[in-house]
N, C-alpha and C. Protein backbone atom coordinates (compact mmCIF):
# COMPACT_ATOMS: atom_id res chain seq x y z
N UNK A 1 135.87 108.86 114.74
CA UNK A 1 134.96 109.81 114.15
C UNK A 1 133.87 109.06 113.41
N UNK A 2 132.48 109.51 113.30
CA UNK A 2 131.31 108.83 113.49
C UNK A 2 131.59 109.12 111.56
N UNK A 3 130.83 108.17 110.28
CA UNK A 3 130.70 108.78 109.61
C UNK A 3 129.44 108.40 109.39
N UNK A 4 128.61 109.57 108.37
CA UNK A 4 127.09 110.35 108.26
C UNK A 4 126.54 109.13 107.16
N UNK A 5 125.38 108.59 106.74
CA UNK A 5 125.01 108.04 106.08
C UNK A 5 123.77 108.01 106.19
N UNK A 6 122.82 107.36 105.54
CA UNK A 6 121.34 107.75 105.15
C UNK A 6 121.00 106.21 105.23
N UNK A 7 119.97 105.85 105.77
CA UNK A 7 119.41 104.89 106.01
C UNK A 7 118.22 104.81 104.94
N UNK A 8 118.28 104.09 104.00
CA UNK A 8 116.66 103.79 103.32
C UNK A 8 115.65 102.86 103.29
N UNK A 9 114.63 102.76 103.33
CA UNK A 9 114.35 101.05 103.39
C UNK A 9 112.60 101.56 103.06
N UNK A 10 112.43 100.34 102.80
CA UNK A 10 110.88 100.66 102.25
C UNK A 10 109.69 100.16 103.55
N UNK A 11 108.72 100.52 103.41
CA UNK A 11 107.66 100.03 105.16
C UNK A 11 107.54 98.82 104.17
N UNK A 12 107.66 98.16 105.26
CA UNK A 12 107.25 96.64 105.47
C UNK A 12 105.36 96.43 105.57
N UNK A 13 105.12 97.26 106.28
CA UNK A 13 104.07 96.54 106.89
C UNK A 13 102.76 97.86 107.12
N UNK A 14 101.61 98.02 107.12
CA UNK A 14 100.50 99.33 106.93
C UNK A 14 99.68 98.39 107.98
N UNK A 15 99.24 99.64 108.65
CA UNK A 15 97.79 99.67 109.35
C UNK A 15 96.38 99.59 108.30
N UNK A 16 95.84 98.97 108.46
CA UNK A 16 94.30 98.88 107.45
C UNK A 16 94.15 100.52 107.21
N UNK A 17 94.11 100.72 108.22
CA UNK A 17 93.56 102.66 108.18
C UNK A 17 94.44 103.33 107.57
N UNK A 18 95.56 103.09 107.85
CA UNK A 18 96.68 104.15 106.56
C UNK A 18 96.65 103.21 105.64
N UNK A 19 96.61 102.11 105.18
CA UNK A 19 96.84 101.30 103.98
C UNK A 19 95.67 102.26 103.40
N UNK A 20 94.31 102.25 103.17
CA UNK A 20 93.48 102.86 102.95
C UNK A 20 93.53 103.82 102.26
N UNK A 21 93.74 104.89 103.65
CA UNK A 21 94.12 106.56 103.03
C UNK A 21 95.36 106.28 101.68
N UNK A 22 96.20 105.57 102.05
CA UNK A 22 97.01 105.69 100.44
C UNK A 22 96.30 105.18 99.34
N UNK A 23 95.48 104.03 99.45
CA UNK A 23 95.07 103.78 97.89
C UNK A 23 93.43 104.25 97.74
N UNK A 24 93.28 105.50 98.69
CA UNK A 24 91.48 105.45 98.28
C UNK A 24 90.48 105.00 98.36
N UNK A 25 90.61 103.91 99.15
CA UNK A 25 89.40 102.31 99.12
C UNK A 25 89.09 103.04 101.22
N UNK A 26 87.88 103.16 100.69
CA UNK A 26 87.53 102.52 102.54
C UNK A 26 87.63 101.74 103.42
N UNK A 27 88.08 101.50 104.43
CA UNK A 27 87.75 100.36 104.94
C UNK A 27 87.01 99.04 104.96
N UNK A 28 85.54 100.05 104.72
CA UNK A 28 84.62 98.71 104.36
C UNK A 28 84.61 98.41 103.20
N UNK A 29 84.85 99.02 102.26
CA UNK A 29 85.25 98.35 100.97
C UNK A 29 86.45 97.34 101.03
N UNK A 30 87.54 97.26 102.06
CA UNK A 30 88.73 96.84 102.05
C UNK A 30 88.26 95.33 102.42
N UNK A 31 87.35 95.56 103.26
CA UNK A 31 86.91 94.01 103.86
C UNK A 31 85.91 93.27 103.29
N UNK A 32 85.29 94.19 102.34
CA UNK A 32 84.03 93.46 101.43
C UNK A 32 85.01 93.25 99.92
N UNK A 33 86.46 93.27 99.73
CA UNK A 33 86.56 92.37 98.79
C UNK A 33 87.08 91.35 98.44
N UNK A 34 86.77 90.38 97.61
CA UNK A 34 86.85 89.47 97.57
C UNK A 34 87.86 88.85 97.41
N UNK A 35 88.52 87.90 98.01
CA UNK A 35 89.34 87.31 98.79
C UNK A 35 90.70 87.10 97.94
N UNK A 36 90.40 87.10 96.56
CA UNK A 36 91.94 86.86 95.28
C UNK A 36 91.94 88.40 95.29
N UNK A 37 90.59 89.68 95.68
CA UNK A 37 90.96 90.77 95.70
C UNK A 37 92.01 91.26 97.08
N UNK A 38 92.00 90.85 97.44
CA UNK A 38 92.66 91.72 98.91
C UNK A 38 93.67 91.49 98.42
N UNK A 39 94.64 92.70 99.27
CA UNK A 39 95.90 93.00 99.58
C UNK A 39 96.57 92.09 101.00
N UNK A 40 97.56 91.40 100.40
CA UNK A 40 98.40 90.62 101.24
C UNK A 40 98.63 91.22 102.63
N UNK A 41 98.10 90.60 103.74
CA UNK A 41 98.47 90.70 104.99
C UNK A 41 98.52 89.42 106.04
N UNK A 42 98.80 89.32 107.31
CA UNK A 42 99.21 88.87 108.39
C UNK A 42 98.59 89.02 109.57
N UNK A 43 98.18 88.49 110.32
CA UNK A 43 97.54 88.51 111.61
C UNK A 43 98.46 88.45 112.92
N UNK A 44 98.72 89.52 113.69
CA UNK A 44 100.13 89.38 114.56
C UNK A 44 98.74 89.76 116.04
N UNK A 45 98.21 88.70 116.56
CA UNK A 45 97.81 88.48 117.75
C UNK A 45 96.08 89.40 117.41
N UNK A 46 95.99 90.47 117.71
CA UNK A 46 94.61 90.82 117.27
C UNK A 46 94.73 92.03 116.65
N UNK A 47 96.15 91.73 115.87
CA UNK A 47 96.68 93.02 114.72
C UNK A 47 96.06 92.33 113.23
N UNK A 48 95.83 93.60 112.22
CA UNK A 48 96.09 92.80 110.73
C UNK A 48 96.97 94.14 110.06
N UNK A 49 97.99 93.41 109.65
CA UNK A 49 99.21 94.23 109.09
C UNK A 49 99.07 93.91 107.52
N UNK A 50 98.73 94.97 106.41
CA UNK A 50 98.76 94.67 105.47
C UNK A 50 100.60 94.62 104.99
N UNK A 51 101.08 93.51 104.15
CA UNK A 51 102.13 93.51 103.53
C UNK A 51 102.59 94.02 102.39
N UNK A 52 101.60 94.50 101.35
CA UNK A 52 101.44 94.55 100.59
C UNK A 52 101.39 96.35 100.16
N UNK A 53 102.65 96.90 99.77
CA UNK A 53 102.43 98.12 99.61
C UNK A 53 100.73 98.20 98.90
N UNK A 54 100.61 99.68 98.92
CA UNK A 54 99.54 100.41 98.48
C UNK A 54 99.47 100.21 96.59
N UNK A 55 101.61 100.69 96.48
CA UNK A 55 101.29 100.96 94.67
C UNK A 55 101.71 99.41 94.30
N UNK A 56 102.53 98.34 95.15
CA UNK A 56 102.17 97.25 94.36
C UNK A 56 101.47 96.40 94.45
N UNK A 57 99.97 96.55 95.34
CA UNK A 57 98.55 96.51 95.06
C UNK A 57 97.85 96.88 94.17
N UNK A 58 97.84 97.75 93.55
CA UNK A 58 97.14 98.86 92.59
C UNK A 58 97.51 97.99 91.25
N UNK A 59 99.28 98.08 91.34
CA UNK A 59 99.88 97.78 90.36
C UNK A 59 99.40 95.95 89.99
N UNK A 60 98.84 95.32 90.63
CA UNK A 60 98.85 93.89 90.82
C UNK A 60 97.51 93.64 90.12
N UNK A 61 96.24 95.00 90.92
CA UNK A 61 95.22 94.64 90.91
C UNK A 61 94.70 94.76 89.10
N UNK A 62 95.52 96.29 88.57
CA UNK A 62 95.89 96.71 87.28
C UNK A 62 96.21 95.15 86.56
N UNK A 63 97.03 94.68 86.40
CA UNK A 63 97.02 93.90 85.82
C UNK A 63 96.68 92.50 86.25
N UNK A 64 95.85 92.38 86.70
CA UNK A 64 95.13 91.38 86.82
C UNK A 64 93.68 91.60 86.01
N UNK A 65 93.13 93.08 86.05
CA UNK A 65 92.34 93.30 84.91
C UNK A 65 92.63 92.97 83.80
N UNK A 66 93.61 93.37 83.38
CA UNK A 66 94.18 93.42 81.76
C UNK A 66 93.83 91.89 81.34
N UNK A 67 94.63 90.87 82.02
CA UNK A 67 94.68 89.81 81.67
C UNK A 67 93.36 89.22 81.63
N UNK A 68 92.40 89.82 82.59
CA UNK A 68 91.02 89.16 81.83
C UNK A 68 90.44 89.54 80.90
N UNK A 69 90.70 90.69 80.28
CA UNK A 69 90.21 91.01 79.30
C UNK A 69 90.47 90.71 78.05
């Protein structure tokens, strides 16, 4: 007898275009910033997979302000 369980796991990996739609930024804003600005990704053949969730981007980019101030 099979038993029932729930699988959870967090995405690994975003399309530029849905990475986007979650944090608000356009595309071309995504690629015009500057390079300690971007969100962690990977190049898989003539893919770019961002790694880097949406909120611990935000959350990264957040305090990386703070600290310059």
């Amino acid at each position: 007898m099979g038993k029932n369980f729930e699988v959870s796991y967090e995405q690994a990996g975003f399309a530029p275009a849905d990475w986007c739609q979650a944090t608000s930024i356009s595309r071309a804003k995504l690629y015009q910033l500057p390079v300690d600005l971007q969100p962690h990704s990977v190049k898989l053949g003539r893919r770019r997979i961002i790694t880097e969730s949406p909120s611990g981007y935000l959350e990264r980019i957040k305090n990386t302000k703070n600290e310059s101030v």
